[in-house]
PDB file of N, CA and C in Angstrom:
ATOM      1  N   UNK A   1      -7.318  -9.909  17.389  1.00  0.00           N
ATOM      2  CA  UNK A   1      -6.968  -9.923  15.971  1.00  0.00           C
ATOM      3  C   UNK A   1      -6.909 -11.376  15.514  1.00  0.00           C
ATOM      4  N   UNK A   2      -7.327 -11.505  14.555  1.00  0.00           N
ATOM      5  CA  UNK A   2      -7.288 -13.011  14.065  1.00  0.00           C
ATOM      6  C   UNK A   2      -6.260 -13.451  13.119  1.00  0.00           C
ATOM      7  N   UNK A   3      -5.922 -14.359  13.203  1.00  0.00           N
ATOM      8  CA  UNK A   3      -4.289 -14.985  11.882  1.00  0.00           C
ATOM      9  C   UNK A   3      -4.432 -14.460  10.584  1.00  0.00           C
ATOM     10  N   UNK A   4      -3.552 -13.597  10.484  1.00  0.00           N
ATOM     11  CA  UNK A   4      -3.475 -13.196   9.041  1.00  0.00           C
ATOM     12  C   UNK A   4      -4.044 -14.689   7.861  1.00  0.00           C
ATOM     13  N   UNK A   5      -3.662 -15.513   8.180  1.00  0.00           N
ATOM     14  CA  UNK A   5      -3.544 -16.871   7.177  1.00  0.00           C
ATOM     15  C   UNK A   5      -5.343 -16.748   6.989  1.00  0.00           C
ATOM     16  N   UNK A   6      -5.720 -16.688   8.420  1.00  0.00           N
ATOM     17  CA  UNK A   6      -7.419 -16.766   7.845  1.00  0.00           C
ATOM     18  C   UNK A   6      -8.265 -15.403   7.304  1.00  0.00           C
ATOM     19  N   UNK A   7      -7.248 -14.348   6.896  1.00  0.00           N
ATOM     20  CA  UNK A   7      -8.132 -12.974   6.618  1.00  0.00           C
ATOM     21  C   UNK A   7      -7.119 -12.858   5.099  1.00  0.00           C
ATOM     22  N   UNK A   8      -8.113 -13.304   4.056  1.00  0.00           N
ATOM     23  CA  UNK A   8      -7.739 -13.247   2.916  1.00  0.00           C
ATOM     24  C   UNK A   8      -7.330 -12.421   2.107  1.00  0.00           C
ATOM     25  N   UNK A   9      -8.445 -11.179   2.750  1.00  0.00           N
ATOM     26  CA  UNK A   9      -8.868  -9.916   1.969  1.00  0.00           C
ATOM     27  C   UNK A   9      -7.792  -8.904   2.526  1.00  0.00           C
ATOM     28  N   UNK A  10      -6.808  -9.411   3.734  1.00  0.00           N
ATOM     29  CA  UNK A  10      -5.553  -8.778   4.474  1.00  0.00           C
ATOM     30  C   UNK A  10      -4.689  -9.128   3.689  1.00  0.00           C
ATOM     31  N   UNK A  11      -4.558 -10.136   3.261  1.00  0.00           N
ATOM     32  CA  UNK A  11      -3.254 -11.084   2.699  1.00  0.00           C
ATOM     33  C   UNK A  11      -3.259 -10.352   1.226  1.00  0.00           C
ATOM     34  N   UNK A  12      -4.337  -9.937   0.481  1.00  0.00           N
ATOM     35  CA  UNK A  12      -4.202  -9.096  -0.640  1.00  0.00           C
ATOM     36  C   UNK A  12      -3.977  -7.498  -0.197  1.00  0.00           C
ATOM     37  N   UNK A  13      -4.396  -6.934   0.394  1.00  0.00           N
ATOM     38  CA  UNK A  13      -3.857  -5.721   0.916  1.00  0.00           C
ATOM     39  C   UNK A  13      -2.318  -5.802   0.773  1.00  0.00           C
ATOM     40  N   UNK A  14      -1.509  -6.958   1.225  1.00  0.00           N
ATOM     41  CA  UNK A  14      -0.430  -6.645   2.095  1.00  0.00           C
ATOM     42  C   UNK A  14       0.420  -7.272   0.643  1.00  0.00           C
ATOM     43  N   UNK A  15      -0.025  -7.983  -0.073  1.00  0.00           N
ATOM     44  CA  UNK A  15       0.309  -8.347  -1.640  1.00  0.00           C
ATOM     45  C   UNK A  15       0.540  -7.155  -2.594  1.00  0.00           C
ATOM     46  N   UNK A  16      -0.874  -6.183  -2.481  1.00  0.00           N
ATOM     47  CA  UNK A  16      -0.326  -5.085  -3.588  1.00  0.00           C
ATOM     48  C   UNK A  16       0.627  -3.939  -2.489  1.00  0.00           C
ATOM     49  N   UNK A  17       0.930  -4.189  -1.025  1.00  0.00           N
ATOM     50  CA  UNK A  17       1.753  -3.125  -0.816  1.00  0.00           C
ATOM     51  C   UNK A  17       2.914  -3.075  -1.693  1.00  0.00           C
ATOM     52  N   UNK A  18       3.398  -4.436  -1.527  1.00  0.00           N
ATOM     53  CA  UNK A  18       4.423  -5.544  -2.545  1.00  0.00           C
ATOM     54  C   UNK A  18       4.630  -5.659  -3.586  1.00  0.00           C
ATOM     55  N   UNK A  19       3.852  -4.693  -4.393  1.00  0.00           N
ATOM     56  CA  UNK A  19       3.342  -5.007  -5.622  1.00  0.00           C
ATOM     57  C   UNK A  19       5.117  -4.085  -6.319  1.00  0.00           C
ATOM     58  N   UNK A  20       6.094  -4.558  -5.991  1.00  0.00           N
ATOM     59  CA  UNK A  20       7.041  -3.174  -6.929  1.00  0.00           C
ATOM     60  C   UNK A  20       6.650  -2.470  -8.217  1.00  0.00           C
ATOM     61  N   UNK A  21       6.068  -3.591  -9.203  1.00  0.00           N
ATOM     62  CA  UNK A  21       5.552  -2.498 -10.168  1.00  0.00           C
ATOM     63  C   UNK A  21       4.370  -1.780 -10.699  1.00  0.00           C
ATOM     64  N   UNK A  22       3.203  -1.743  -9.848  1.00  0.00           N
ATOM     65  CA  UNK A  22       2.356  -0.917  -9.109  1.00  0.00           C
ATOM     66  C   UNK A  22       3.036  -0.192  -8.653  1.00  0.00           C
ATOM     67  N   UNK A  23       3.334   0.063  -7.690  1.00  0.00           N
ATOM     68  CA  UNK A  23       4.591   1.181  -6.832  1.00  0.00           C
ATOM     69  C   UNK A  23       5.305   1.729  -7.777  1.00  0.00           C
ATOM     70  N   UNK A  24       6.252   1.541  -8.218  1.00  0.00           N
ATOM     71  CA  UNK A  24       6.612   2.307  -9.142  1.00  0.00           C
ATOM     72  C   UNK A  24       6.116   3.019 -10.701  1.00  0.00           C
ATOM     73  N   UNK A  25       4.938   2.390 -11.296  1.00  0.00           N
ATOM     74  CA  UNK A  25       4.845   3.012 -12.241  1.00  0.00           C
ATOM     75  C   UNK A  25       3.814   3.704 -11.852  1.00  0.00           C
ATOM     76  N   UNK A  26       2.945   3.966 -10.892  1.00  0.00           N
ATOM     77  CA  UNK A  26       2.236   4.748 -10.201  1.00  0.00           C
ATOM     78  C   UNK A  26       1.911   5.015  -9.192  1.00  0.00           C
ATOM     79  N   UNK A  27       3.067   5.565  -8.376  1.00  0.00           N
ATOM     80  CA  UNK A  27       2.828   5.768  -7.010  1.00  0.00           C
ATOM     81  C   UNK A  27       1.399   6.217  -6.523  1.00  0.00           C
ATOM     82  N   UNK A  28       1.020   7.302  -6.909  1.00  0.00           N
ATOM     83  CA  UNK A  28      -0.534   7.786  -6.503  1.00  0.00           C
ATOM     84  C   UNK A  28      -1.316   6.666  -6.474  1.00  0.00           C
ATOM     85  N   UNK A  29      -1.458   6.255  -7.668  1.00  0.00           N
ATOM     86  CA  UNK A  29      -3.091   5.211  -7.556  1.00  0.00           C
ATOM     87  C   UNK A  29      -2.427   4.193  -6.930  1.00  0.00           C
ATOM     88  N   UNK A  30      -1.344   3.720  -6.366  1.00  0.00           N
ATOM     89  CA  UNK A  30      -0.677   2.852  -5.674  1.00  0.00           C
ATOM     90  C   UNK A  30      -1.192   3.099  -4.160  1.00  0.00           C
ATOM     91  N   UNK A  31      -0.527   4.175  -3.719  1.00  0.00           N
ATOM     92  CA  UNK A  31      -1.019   4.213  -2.681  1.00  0.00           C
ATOM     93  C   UNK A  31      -2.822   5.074  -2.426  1.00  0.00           C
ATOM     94  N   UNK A  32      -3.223   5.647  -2.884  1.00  0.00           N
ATOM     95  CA  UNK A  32      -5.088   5.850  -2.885  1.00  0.00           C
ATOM     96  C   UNK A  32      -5.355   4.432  -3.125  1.00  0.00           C
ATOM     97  N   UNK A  33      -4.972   3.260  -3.741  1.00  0.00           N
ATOM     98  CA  UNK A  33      -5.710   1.945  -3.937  1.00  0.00           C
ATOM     99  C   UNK A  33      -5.369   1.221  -2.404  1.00  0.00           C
ATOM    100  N   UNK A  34      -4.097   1.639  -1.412  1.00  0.00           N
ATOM    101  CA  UNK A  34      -4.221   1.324  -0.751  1.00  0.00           C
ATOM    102  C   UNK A  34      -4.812   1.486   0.571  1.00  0.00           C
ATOM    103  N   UNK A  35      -5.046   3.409   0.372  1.00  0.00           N
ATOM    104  CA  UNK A  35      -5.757   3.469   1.653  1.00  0.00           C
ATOM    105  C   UNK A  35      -7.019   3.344   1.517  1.00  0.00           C
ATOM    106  N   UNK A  36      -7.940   3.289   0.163  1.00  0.00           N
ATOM    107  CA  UNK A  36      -8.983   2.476  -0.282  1.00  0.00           C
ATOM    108  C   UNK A  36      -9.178   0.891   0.562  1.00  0.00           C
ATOM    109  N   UNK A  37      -8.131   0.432   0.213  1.00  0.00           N
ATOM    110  CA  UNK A  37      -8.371  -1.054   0.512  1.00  0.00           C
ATOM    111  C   UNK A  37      -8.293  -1.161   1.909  1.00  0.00           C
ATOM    112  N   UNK A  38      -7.741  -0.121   3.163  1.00  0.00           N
ATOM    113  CA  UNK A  38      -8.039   0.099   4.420  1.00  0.00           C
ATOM    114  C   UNK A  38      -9.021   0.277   4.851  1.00  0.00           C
ATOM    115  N   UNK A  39      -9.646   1.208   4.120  1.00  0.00           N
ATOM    116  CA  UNK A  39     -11.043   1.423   4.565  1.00  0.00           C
ATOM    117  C   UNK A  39     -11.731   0.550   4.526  1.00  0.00           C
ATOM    118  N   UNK A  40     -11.999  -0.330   3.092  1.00  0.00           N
ATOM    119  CA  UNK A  40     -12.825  -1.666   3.153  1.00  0.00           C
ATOM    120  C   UNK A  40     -12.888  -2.258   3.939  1.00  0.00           C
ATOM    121  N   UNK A  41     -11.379  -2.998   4.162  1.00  0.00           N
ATOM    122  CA  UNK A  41     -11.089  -4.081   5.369  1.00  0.00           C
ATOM    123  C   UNK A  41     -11.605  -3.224   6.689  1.00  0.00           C
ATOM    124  N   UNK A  42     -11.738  -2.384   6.965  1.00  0.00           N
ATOM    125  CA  UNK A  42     -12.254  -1.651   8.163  1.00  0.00           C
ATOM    126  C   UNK A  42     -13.679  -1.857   8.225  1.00  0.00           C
ATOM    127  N   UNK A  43     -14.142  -1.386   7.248  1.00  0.00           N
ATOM    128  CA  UNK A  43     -15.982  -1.594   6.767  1.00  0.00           C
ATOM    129  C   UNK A  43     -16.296  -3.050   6.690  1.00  0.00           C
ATOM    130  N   UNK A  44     -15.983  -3.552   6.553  1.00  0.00           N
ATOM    131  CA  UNK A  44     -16.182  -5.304   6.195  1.00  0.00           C
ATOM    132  C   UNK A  44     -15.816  -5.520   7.612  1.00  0.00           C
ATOM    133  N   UNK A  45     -15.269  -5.230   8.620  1.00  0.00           N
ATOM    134  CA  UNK A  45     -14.739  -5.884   9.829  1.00  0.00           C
ATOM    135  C   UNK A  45     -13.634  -7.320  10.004  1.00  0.00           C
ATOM    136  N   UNK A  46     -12.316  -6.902   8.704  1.00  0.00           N
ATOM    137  CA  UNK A  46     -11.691  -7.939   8.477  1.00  0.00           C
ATOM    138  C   UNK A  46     -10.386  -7.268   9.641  1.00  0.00           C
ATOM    139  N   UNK A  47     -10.476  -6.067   9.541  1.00  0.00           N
ATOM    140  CA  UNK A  47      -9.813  -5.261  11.000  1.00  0.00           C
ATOM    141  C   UNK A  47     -10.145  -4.449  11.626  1.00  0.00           C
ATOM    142  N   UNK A  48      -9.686  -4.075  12.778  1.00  0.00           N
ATOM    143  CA  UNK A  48     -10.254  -3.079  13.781  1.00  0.00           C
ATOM    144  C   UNK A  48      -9.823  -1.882  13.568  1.00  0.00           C
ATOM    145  N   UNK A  49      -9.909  -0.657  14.573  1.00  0.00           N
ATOM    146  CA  UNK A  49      -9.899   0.486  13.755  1.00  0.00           C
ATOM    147  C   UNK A  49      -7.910   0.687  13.967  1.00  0.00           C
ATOM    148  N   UNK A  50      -7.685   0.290  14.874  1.00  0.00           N
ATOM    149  CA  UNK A  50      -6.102   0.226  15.166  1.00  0.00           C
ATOM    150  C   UNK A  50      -5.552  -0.694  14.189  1.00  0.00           C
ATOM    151  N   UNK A  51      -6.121  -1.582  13.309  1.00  0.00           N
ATOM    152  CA  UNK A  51      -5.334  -2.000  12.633  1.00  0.00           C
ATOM    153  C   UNK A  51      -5.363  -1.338  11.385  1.00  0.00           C
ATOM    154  N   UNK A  52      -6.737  -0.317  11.180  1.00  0.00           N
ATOM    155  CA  UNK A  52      -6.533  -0.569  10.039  1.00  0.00           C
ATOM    156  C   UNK A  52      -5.569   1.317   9.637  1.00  0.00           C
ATOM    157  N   UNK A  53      -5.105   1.755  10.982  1.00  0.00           N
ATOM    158  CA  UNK A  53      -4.334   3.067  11.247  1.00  0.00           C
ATOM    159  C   UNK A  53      -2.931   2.428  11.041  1.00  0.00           C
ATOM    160  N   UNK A  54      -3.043   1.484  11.294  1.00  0.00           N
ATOM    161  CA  UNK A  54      -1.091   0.877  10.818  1.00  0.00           C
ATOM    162  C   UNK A  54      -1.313   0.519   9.277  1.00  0.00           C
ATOM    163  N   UNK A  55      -2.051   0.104   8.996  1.00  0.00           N
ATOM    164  CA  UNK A  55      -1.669  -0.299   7.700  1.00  0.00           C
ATOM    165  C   UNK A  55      -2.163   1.360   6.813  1.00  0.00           C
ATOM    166  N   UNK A  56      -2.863   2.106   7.142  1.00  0.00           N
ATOM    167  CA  UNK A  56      -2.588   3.794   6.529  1.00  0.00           C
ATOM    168  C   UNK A  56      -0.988   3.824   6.689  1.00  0.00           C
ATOM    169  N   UNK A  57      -0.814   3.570   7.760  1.00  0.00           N
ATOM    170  CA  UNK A  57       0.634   4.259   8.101  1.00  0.00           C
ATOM    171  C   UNK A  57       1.744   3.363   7.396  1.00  0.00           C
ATOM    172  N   UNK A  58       1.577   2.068   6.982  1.00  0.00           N
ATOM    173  CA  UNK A  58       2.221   1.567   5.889  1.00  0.00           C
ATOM    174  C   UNK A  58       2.065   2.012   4.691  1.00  0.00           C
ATOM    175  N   UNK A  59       1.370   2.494   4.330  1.00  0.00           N
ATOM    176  CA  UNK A  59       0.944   2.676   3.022  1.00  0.00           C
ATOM    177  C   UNK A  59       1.601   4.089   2.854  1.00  0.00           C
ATOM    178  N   UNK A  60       1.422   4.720   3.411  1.00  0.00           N
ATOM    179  CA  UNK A  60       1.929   6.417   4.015  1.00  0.00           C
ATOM    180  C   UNK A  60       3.598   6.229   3.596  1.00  0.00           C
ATOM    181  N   UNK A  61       4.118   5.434   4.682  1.00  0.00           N
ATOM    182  CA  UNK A  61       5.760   5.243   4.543  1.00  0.00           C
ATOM    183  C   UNK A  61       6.178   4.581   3.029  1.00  0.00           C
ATOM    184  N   UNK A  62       5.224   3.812   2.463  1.00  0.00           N
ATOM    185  CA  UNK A  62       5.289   3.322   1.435  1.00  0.00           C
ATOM    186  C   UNK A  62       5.656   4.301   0.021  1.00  0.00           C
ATOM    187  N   UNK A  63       4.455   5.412   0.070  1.00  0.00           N
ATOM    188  CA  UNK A  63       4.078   6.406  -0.884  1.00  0.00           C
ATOM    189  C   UNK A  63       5.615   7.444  -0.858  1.00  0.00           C
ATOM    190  N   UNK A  64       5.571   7.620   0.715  1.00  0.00           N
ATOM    191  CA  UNK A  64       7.120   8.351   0.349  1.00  0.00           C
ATOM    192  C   UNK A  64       8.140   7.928  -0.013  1.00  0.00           C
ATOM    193  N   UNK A  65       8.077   6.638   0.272  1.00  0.00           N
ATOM    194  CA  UNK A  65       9.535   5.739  -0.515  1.00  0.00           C
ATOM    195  C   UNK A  65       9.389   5.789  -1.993  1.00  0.00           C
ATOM    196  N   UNK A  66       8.128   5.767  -2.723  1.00  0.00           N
ATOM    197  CA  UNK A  66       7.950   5.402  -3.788  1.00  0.00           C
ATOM    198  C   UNK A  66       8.330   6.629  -4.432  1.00  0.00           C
ATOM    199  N   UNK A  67       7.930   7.535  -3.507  1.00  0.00           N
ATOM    200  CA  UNK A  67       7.973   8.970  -4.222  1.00  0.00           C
ATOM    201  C   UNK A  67       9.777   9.481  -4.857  1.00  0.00           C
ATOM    202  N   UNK A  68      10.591   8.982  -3.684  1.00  0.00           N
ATOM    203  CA  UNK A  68      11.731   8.830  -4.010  1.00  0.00           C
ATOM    204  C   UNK A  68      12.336   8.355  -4.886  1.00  0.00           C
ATOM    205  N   UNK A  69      11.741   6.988  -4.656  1.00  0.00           N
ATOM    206  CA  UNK A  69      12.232   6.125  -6.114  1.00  0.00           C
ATOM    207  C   UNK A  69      11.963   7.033  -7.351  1.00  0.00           C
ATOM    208  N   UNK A  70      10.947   7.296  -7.823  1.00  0.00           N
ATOM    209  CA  UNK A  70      10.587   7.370  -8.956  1.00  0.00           C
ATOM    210  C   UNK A  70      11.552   9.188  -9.281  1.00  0.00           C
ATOM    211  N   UNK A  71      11.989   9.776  -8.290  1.00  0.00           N
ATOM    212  CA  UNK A  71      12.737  10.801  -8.632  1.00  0.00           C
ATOM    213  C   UNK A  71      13.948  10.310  -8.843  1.00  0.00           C
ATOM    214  N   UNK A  72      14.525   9.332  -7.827  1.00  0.00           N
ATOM    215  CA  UNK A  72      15.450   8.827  -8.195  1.00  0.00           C
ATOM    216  C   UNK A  72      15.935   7.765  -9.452  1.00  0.00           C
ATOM    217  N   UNK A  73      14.551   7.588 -10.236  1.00  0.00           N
ATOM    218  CA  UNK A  73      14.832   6.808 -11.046  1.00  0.00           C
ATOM    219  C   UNK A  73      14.842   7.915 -12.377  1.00  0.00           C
ATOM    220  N   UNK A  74      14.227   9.255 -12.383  1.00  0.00           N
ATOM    221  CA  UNK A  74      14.412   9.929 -13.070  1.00  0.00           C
ATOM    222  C   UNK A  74      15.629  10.758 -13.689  1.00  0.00           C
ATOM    223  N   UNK A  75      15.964  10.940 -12.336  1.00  0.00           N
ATOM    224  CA  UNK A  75      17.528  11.467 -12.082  1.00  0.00           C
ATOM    225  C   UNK A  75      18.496  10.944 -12.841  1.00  0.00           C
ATOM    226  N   UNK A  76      18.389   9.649 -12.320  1.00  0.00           N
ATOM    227  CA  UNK A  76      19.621   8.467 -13.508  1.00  0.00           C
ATOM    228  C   UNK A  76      19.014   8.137 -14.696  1.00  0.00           C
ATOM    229  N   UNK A  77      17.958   8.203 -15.208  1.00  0.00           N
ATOM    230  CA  UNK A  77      17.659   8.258 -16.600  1.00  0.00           C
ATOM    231  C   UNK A  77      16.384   9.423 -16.951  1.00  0.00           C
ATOM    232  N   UNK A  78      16.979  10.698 -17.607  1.00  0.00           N
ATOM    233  CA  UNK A  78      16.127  11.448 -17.631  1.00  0.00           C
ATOM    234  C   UNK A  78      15.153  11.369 -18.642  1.00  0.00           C
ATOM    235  N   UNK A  79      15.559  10.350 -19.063  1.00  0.00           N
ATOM    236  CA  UNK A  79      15.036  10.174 -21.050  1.00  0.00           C
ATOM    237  C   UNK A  79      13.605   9.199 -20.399  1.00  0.00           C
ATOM    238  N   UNK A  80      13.969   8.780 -19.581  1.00  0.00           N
ATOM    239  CA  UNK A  80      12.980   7.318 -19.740  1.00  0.00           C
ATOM    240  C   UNK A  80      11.550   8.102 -19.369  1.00  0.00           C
TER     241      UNK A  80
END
């Protein structure tokens, strides 16, 4: 695996995981943009196929957190 610092197109992957308001105002295309952007980095050969199954699986743990949030943000304001 090579230094994150020199795989650019990783360092933006791992930017919009981060993205809180991406994530929250649309979980779906939040996470489909991210297992999109797995596949690329897989196809491009910026990771291998094991890396690019952890970062699904980030994105995965991600989507259900988000999914929470956004019920939980409903919950406490039903108006919004």
């Amino acid at each position: 695996m090579n230094d994150t610092a020199q795989r650019p197109e990783l360092n933006a992957w791992h930017a919009m995981l981060t993205d809180d308001g991406y994530r929250l105002d649309s979980p779906d295309a939040w996470h489909a943009s991210l297992l999109r952007g797995a596949d690329e980095l897989l196809a491009s050969g910026v990771v291998d196929r094991d890396e690019c199954q952890a970062l699904k699986a980030l994105a995965e743990g991600g989507h259900a957190r988000a999914l929470e949030d956004a019920v939980d943000s409903r919950v406490a304001d039903p108006d919004a």
